[in-house]
N, C-alpha and C. Protein backbone atom coordinates (compact mmCIF):
# COMPACT_ATOMS: atom_id res chain seq x y z
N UNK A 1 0.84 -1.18 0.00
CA UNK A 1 0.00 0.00 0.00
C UNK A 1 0.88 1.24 0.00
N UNK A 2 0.43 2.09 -0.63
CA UNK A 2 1.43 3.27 -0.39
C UNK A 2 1.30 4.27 0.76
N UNK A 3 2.27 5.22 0.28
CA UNK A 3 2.38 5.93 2.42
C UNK A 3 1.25 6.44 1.94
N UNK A 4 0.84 6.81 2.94
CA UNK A 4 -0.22 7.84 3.38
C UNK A 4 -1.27 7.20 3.25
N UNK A 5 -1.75 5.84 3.01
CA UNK A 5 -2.83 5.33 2.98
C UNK A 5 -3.52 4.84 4.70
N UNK A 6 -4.70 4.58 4.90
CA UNK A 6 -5.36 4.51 5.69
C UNK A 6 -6.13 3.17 5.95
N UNK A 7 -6.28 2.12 6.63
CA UNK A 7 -7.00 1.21 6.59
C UNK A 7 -7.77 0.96 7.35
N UNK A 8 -9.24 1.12 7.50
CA UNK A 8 -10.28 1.30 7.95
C UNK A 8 -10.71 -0.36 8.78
N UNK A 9 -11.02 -0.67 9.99
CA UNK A 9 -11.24 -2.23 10.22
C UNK A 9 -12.81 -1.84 10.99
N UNK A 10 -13.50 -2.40 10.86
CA UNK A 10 -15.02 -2.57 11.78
C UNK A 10 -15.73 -3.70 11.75
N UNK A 11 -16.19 -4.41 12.68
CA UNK A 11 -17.24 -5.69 12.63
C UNK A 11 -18.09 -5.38 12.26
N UNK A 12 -18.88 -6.04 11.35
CA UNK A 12 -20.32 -5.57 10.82
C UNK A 12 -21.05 -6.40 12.01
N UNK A 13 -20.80 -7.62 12.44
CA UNK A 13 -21.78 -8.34 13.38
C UNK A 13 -20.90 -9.14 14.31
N UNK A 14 -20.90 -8.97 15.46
CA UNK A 14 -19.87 -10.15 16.76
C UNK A 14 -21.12 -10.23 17.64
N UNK A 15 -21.74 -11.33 17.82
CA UNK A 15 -22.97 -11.27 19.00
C UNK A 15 -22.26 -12.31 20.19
N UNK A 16 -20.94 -13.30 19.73
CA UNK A 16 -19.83 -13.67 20.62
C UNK A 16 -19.04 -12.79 20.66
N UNK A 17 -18.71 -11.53 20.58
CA UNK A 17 -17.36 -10.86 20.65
C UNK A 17 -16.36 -11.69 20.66
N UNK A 18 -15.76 -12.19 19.11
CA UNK A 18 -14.41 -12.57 19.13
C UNK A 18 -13.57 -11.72 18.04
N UNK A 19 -14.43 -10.84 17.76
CA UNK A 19 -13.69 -10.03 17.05
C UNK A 19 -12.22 -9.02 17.96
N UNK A 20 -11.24 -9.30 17.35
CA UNK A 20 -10.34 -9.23 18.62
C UNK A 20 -8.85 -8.52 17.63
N UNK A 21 -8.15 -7.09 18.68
CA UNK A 21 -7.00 -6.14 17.82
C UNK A 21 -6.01 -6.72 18.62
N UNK A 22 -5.01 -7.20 17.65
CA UNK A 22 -3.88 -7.82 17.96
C UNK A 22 -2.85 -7.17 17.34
N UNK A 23 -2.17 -6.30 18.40
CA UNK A 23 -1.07 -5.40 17.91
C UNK A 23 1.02 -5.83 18.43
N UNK A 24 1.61 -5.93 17.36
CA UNK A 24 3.26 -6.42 17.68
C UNK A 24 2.47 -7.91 18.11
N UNK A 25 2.02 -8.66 18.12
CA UNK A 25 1.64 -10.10 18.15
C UNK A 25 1.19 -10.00 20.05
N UNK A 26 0.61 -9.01 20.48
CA UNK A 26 -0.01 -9.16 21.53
C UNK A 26 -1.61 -8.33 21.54
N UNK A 27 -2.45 -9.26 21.78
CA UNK A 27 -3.78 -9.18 22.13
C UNK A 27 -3.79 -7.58 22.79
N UNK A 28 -4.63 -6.48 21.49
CA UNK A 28 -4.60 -5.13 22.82
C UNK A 28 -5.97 -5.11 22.96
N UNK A 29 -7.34 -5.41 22.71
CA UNK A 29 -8.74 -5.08 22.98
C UNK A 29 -9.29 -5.91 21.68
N UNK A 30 -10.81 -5.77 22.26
CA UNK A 30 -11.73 -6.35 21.38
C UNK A 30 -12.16 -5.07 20.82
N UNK A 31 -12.81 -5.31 19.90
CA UNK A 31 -14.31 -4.75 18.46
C UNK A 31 -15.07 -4.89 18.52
N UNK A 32 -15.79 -4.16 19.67
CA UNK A 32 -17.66 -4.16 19.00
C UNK A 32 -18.11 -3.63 17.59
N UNK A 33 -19.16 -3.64 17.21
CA UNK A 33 -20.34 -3.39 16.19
C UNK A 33 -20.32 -1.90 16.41
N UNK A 34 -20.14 -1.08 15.87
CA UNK A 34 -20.10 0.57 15.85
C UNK A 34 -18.81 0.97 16.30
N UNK A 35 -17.48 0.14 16.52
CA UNK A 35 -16.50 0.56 16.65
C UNK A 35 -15.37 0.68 15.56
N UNK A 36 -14.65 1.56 15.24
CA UNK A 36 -13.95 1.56 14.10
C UNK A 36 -12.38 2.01 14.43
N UNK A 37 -11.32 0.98 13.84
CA UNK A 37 -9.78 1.30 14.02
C UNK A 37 -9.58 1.53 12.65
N UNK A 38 -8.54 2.98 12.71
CA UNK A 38 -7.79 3.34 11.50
C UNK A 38 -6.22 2.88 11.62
N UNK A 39 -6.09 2.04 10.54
CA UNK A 39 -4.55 1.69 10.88
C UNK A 39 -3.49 2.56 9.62
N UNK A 40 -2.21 2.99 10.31
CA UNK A 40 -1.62 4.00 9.19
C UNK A 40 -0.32 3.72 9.31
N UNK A 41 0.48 4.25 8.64
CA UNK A 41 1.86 3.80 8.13
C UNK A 41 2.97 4.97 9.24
N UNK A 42 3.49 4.79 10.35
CA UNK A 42 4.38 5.11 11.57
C UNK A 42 4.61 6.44 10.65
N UNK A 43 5.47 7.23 11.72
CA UNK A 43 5.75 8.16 11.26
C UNK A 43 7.65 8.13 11.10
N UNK A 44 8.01 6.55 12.03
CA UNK A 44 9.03 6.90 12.24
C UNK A 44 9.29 5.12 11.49
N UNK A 45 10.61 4.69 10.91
CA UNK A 45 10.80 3.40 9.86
C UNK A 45 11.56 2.84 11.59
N UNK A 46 10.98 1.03 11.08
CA UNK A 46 11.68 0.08 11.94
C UNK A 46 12.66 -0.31 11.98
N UNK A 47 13.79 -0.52 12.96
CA UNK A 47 14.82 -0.84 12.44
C UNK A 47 15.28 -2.10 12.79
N UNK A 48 16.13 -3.28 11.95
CA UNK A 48 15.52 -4.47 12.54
C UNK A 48 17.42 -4.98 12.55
N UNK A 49 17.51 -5.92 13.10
CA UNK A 49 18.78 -6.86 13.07
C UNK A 49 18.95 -8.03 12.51
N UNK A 50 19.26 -8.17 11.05
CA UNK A 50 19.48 -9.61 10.75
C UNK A 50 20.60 -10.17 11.27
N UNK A 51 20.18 -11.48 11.49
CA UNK A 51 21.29 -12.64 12.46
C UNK A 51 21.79 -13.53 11.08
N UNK A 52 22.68 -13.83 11.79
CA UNK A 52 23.22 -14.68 10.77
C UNK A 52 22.60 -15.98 10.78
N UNK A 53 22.91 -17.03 9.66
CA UNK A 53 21.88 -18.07 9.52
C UNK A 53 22.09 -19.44 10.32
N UNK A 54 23.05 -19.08 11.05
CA UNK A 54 23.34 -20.27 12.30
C UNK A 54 23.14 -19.89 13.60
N UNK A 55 22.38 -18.55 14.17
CA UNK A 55 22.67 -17.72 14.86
C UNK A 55 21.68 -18.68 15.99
N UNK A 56 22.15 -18.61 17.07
CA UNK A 56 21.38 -19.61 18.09
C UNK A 56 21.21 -18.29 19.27
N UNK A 57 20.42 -18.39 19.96
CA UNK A 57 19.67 -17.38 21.23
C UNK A 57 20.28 -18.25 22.41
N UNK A 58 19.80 -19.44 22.39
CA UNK A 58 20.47 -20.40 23.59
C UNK A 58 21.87 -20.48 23.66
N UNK A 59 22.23 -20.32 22.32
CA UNK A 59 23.71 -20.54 22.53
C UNK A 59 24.66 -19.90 23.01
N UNK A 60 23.96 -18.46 22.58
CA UNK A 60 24.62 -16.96 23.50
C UNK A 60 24.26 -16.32 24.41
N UNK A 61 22.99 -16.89 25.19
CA UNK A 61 23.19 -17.45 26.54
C UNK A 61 24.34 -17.74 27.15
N UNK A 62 23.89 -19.23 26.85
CA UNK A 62 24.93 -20.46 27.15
C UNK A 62 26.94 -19.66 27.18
N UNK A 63 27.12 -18.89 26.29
CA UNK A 63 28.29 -18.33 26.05
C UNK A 63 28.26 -17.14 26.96
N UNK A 64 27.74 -15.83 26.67
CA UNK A 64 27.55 -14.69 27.88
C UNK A 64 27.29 -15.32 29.57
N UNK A 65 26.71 -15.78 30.02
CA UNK A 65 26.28 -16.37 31.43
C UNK A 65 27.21 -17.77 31.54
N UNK A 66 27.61 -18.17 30.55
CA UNK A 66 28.88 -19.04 31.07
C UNK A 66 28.39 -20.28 31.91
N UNK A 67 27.17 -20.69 30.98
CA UNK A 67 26.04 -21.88 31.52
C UNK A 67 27.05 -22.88 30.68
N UNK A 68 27.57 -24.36 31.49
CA UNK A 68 27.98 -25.10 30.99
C UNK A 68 27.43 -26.47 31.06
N UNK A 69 26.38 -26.25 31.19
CA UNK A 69 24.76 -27.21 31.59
C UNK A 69 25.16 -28.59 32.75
N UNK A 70 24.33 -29.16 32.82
CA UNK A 70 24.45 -30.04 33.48
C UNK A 70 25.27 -31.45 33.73
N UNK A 71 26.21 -31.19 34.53
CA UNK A 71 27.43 -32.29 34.65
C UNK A 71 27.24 -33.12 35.80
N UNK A 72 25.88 -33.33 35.91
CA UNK A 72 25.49 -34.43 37.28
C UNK A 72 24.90 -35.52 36.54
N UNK A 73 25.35 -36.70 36.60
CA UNK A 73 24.55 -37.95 36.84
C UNK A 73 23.86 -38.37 37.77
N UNK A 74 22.93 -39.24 37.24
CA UNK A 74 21.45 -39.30 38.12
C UNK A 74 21.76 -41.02 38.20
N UNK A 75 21.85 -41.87 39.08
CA UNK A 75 21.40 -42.83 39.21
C UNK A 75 19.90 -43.59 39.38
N UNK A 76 19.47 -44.50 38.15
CA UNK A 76 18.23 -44.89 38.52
C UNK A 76 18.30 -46.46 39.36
N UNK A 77 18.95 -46.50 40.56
CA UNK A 77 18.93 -47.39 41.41
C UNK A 77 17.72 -47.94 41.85
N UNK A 78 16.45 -47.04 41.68
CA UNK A 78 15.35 -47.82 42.34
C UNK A 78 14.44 -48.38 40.85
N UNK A 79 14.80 -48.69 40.27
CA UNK A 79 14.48 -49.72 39.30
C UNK A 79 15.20 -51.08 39.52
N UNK A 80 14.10 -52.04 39.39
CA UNK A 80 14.71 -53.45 39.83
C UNK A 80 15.28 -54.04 38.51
């Protein structure tokens, strides 16, 4: 869509209200029937971080906090 455009959202009919605004992937309110959201293009651009394609979250954890996981053995002695 181009800038400056406007996108108009309204329920024509919810008599369950599940009509439901989900904004950045978190639940912000429901939509009744006579309610209307205009959605529009920021005023300010996102700026994002591509990772590289092996890039692990746990792993740099695991590296920063200096987690070297679990070095205990468990005996299952109470099995016959």
């Amino acid at each position: 869509m181009p800038a400056g455009s406007v996108v108009s959202i309204w329920p024509l009919a919810d008599r369950d209200l599940t009509t439901k605004l989900w904004m950045d992937g978190v639940l912000a309110t429901s939509i009744w029937p006579g309610q209307r959201v205009d959605i529009s293009m920021a005023d300010c651009q996102a700026k994002f971080i591509l990772l590289r394609e092996n890039y692990s979250y746990y792993q740099t954890l695991r590296e920063k906090l200096q987690w070297a996981g679990a070095n205990i053995r468990y005996l299952n002695n109470h099995r016959n």
